[in-house]
C-alpha atoms as a PDB file:
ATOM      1  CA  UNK A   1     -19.569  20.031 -46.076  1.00  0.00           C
ATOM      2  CA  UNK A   2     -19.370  22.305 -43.166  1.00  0.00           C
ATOM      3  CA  UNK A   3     -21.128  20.285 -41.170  1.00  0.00           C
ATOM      4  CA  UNK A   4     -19.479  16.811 -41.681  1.00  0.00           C
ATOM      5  CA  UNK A   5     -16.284  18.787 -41.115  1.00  0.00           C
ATOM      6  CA  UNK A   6     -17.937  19.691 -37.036  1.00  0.00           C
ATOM      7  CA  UNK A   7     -18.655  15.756 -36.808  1.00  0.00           C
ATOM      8  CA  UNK A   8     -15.849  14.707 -37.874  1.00  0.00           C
ATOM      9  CA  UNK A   9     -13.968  17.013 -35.254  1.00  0.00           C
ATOM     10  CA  UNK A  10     -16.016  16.170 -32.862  1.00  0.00           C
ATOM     11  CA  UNK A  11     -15.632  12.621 -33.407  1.00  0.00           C
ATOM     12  CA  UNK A  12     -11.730  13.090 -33.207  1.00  0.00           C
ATOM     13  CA  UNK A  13     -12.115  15.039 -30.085  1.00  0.00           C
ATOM     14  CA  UNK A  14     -13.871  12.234 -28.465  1.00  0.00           C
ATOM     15  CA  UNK A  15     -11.640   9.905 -29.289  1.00  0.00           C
ATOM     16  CA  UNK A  16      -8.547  12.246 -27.822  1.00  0.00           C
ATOM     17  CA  UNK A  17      -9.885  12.518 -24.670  1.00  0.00           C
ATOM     18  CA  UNK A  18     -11.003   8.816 -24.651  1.00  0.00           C
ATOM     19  CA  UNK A  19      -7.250   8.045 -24.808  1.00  0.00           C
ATOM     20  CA  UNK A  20      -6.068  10.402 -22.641  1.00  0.00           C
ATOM     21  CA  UNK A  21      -7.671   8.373 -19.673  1.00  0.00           C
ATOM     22  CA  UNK A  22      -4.652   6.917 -18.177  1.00  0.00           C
ATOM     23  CA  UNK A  23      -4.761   4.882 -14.461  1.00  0.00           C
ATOM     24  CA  UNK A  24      -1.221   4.016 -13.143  1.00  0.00           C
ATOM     25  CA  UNK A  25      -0.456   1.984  -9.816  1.00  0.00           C
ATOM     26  CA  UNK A  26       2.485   3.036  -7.848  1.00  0.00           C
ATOM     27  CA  UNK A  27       4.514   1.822  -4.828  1.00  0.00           C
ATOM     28  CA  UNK A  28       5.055   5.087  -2.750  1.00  0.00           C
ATOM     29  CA  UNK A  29       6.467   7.488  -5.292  1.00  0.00           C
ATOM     30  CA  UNK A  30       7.458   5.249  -7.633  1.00  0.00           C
ATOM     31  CA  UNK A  31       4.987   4.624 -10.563  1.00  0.00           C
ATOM     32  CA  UNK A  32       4.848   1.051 -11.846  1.00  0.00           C
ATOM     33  CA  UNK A  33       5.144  -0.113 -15.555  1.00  0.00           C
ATOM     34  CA  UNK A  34       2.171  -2.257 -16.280  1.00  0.00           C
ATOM     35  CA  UNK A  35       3.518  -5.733 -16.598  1.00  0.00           C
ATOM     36  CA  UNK A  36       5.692  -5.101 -14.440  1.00  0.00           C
ATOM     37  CA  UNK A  37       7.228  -7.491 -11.485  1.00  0.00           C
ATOM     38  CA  UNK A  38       7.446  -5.339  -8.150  1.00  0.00           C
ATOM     39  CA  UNK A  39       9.567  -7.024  -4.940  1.00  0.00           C
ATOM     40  CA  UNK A  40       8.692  -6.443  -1.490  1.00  0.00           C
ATOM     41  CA  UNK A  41      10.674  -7.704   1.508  1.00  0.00           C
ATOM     42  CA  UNK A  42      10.222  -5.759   4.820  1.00  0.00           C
ATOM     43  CA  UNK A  43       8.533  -7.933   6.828  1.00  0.00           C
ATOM     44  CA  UNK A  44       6.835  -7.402  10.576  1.00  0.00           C
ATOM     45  CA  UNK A  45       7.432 -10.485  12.893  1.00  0.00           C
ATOM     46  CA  UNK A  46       5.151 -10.369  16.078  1.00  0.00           C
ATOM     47  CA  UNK A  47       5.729 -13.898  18.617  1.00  0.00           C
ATOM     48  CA  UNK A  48       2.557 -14.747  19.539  1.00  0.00           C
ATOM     49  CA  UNK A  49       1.892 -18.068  21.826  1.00  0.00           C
ATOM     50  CA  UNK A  50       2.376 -20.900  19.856  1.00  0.00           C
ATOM     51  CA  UNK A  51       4.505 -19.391  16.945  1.00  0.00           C
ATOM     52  CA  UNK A  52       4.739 -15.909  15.555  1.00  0.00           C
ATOM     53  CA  UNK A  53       2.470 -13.367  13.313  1.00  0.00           C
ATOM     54  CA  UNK A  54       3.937 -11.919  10.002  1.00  0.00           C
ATOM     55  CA  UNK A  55       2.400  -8.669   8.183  1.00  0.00           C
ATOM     56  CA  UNK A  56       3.352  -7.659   5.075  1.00  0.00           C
ATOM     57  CA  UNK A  57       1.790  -4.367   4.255  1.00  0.00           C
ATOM     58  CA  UNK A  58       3.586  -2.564   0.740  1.00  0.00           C
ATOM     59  CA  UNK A  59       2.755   0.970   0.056  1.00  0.00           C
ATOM     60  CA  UNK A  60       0.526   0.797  -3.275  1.00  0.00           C
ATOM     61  CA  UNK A  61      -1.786   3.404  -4.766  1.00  0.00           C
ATOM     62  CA  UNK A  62      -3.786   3.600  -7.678  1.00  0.00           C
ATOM     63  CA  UNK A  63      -3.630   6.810  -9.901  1.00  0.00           C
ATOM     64  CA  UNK A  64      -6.083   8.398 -12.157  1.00  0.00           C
ATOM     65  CA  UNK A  65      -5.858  11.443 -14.126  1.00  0.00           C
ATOM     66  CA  UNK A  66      -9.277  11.508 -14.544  1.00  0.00           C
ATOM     67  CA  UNK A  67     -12.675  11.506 -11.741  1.00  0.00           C
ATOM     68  CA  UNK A  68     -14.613   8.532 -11.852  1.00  0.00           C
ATOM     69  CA  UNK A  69     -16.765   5.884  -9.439  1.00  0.00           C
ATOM     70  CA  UNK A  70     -16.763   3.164 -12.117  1.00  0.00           C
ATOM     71  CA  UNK A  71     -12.817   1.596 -11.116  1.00  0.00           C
ATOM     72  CA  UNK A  72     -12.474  -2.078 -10.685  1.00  0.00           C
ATOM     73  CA  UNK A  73      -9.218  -3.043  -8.552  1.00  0.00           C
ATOM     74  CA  UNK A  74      -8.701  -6.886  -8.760  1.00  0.00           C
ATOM     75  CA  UNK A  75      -5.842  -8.414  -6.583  1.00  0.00           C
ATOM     76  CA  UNK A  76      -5.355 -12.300  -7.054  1.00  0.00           C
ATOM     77  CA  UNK A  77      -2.781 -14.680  -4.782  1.00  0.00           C
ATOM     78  CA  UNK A  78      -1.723 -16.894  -7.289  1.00  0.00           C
ATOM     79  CA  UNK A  79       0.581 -18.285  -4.425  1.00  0.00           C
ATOM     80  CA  UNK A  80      -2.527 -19.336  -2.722  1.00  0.00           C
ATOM     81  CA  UNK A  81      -2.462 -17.332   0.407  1.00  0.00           C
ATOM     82  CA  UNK A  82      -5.577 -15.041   2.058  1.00  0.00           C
ATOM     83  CA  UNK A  83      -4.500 -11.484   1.440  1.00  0.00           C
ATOM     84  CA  UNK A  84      -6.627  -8.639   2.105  1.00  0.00           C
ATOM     85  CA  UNK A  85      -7.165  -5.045   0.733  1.00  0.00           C
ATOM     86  CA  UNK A  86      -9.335  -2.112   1.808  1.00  0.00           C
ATOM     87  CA  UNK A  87      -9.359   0.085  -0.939  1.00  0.00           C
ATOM     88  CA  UNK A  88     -12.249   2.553  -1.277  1.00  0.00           C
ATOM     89  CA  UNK A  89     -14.310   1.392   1.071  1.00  0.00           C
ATOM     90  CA  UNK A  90     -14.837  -1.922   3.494  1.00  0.00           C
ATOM     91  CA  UNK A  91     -11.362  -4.490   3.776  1.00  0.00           C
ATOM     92  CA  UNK A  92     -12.416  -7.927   1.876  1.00  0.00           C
ATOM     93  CA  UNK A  93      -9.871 -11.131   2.496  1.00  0.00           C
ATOM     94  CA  UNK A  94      -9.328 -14.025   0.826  1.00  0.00           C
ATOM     95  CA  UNK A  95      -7.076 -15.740  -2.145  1.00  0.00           C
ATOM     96  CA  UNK A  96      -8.886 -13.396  -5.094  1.00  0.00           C
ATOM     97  CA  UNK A  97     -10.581  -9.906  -4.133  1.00  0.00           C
ATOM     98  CA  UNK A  98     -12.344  -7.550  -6.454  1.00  0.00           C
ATOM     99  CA  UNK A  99     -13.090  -4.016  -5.573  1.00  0.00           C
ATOM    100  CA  UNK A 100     -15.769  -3.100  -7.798  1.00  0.00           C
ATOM    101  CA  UNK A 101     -17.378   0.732  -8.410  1.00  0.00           C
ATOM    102  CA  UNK A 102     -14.827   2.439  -6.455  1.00  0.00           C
ATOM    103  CA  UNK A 103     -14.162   6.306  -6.661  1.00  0.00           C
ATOM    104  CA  UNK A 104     -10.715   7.638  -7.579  1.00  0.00           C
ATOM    105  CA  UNK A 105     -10.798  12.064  -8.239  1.00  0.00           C
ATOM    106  CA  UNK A 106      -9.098  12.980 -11.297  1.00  0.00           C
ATOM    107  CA  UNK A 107      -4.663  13.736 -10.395  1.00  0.00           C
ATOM    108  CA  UNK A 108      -5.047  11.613  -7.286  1.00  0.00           C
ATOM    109  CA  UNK A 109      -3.780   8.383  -5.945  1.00  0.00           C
ATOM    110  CA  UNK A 110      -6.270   6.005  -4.062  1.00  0.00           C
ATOM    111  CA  UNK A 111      -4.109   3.901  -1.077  1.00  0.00           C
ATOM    112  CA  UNK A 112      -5.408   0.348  -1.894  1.00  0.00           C
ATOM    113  CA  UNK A 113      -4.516  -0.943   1.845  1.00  0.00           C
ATOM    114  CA  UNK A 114      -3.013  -3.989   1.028  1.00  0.00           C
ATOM    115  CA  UNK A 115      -1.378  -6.411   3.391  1.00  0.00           C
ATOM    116  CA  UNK A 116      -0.591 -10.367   3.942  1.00  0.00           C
ATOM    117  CA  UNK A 117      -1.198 -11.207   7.965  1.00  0.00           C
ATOM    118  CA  UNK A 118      -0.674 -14.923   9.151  1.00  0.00           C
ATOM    119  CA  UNK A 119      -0.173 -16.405  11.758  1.00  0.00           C
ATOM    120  CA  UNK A 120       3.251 -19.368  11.071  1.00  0.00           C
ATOM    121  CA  UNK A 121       4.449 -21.959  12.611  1.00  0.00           C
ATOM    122  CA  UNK A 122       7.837 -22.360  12.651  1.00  0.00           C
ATOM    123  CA  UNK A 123      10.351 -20.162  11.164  1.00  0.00           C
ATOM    124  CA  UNK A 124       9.186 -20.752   7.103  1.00  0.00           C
ATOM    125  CA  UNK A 125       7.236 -17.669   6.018  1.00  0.00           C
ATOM    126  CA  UNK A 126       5.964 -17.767   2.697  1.00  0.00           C
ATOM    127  CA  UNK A 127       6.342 -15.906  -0.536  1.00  0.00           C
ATOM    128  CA  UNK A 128       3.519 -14.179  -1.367  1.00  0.00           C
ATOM    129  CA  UNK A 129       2.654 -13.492  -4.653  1.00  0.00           C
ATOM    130  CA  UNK A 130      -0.278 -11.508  -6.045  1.00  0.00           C
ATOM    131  CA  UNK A 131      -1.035 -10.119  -9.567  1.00  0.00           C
ATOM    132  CA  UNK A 132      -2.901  -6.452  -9.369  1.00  0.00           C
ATOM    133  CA  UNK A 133      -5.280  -5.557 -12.197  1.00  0.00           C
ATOM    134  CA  UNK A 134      -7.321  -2.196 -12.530  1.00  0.00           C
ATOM    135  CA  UNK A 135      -9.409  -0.615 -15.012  1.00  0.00           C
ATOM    136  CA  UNK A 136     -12.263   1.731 -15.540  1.00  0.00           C
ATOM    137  CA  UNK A 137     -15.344  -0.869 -16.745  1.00  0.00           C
ATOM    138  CA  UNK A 138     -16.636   2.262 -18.827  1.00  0.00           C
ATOM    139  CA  UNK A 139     -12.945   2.688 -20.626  1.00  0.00           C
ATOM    140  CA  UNK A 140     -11.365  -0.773 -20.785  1.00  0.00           C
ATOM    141  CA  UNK A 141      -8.310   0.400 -23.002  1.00  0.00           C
ATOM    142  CA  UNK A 142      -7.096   2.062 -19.312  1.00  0.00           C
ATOM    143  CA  UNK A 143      -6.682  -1.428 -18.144  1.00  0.00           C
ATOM    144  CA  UNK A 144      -3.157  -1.768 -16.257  1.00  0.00           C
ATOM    145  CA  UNK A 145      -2.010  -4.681 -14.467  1.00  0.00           C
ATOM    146  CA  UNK A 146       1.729  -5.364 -12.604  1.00  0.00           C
ATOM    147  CA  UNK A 147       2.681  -8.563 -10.019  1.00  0.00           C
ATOM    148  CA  UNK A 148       4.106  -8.375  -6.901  1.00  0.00           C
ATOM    149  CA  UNK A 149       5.860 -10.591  -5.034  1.00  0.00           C
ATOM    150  CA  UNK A 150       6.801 -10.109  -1.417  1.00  0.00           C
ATOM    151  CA  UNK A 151       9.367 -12.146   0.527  1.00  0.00           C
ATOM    152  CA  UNK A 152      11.246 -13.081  -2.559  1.00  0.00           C
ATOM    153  CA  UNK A 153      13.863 -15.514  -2.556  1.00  0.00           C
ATOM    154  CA  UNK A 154      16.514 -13.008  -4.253  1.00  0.00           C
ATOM    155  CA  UNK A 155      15.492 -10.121  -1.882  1.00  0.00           C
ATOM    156  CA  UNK A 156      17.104  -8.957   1.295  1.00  0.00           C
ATOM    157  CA  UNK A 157      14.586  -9.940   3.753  1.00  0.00           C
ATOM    158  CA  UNK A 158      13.757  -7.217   6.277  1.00  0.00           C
ATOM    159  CA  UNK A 159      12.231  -8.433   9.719  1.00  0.00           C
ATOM    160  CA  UNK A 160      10.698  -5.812  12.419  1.00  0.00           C
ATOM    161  CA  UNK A 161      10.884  -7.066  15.661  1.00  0.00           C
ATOM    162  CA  UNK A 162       8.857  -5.223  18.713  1.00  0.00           C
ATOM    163  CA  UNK A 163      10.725  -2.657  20.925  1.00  0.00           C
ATOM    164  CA  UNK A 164       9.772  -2.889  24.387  1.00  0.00           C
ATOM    165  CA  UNK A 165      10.573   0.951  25.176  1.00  0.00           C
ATOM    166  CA  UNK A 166       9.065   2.023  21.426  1.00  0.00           C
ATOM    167  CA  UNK A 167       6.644  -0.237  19.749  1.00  0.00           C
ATOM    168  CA  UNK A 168       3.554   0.261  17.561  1.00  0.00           C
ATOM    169  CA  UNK A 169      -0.022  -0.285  19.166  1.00  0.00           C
ATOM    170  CA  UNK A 170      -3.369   0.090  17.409  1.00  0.00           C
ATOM    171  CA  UNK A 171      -3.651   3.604  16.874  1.00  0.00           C
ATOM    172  CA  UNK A 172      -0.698   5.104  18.150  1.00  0.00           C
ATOM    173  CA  UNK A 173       3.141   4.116  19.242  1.00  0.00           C
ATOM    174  CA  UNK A 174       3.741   3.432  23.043  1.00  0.00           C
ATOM    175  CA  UNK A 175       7.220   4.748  24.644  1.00  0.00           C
ATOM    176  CA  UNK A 176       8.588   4.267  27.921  1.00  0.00           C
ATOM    177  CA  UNK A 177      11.740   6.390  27.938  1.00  0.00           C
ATOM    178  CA  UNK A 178      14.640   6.870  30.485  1.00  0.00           C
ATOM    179  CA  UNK A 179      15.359  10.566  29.196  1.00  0.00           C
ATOM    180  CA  UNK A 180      14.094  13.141  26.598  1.00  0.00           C
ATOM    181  CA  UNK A 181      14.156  12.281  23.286  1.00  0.00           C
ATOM    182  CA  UNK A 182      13.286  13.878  19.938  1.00  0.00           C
ATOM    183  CA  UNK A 183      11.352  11.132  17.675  1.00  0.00           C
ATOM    184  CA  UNK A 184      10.972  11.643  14.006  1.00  0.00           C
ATOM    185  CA  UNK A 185       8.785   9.046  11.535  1.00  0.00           C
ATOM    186  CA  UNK A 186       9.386   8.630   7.588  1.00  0.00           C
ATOM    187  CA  UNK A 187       7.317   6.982   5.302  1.00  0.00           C
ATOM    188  CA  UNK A 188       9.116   4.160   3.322  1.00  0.00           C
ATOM    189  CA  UNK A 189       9.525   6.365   0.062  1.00  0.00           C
ATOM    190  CA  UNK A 190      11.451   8.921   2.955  1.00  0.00           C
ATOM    191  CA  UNK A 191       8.664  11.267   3.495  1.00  0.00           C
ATOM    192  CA  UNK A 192       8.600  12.810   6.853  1.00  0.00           C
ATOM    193  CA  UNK A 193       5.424  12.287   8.276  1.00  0.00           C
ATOM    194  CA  UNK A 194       5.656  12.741  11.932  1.00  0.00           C
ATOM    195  CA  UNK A 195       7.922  14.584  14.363  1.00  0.00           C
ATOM    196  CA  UNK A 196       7.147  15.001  18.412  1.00  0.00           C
ATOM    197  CA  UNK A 197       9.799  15.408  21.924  1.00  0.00           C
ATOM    198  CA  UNK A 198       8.734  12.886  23.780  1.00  0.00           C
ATOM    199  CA  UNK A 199       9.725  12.355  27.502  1.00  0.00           C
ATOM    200  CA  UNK A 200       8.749   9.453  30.101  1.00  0.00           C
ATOM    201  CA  UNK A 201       5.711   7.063  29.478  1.00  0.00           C
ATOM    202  CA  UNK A 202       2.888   7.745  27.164  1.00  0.00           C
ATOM    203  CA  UNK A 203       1.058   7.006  23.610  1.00  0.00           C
ATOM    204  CA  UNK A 204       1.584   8.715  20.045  1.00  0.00           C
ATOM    205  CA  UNK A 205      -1.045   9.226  18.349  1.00  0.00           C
ATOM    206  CA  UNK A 206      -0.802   7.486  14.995  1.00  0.00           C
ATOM    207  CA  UNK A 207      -4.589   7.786  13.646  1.00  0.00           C
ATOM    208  CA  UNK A 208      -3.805   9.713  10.790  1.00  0.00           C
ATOM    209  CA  UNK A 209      -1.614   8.065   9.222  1.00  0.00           C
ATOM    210  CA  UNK A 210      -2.019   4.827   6.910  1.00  0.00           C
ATOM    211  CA  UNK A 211      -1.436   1.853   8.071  1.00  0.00           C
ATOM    212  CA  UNK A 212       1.927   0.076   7.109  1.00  0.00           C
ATOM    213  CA  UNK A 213       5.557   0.230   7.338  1.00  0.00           C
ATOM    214  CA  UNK A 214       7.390   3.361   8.541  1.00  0.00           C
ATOM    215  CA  UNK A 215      11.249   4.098   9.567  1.00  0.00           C
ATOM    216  CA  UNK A 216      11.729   6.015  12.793  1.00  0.00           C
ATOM    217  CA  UNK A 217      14.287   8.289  14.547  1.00  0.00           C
ATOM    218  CA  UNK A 218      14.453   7.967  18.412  1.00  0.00           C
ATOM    219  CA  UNK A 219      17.793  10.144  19.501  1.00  0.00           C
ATOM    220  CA  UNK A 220      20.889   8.903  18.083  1.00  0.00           C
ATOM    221  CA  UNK A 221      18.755   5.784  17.411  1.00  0.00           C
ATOM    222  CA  UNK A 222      16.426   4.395  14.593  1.00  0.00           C
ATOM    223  CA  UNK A 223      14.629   1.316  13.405  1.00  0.00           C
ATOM    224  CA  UNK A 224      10.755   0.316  11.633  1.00  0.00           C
ATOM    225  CA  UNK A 225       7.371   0.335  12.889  1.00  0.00           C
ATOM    226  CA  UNK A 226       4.603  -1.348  11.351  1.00  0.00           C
ATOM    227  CA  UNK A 227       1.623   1.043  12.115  1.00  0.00           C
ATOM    228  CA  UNK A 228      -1.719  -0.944  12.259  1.00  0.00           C
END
């Protein structure tokens, strides 16, 4: 008896920590609800020679509470657009990518480097919708999914346009001021993540930092970068 009683505890401790897996995708700091429908609309608009270039490049993680290297990330354009993402290892592009075997350590977030790029024609740009789905393949009850959809007709659309005197360059953000200024960067979520005096001509180092959106201070002025 005393030893189905250790079996059977055993048994219900494996199946506790079985369900206490948990994976959770999140925009910045904001966790997502799986089946959830997630809006993006800050936009980077680039004129290149013969129309323009658009990036859309939303902050989204994936979270684990527990350490694996058995996470599949699938993100699918059911808008029918190339998009790309990077996470855990080399960028793939196209209308469905599936990161397969990818690492995540146990209280962390992975950054799944996701972004649209085209170049348009015209002044149309797309919406872009893609549904997200990610699971452990050795614990398929952590499967979560959510959709986002970026440049949606109900949101208020965002465009970044270069500034001559401050713009982002691969790598780093070139300035070309007239007098001293103090220059301060925030994540979209708000997080400071960058703060420098800068004076004259010269290049700020950006290689740190992941690539996408960011809000910045210049003096009494401000505006959005998107860092590549």
């Amino acid at each position: 008896m005393k030893k189905l009683y250790i079996t059977l505890a055993a048994a219900l401790l494996g199946v506790a920590s079985m369900q206490a897996r948990e994976l959770a995708f999140y925009m910045g700091e904001e966790k997502i609800a799986t089946g959830e429908e997630v809006k993006f609309n800050e936009i980077e608009k680039e004129v290149i020679p013969g129309g323009f270039e658009v990036t859309m490049a939303p902050e989204l993680y994936l979270w684990s509470d527990f350490l694996s290297n058995t996470i599949q990330i699938t993100a699918k354009c059911t808008s029918g657009q190339e998009i790309q993402m990077c996470a855990g290892g080399d960028c793939m592009k196209g209308k469905e990518v599936v990161k397969k075997n990818i690492e995540i350590k146990a209280n962390s977030k992975l950054d799944l480097k996701f972004d649209y790029m085209a170049e348009i024609e015209g002044e149309t740009i797309p919406e872009v919708v893609t549904e997200f789905e990610a699971y452990d393949t050795n614990y398929t009850n952590t499967k979560v999914s959510f959709t986002l959809v970026m440049n949606s007709e109900s949101g208020a659309l965002t465009v970044i346009k270069n500034n001559a005197s401050f713009r982002a360059v691969a790598g780093g953000i070139e300035y070309s001021l007239d007098a001293p200024a103090a220059v301060e960067l925030y994540s979209i979520t708000g997080r400071k993540v960058l703060s420098a005096n800068l004076e004259g001509n010269g290049t700020l180092s950006t290689a740190s930092l992941p690539k996408g959106i960011y809000v910045y201070t210049l003096g009494d002025k401000s505006g959005k970068l998107y860092i590549r």
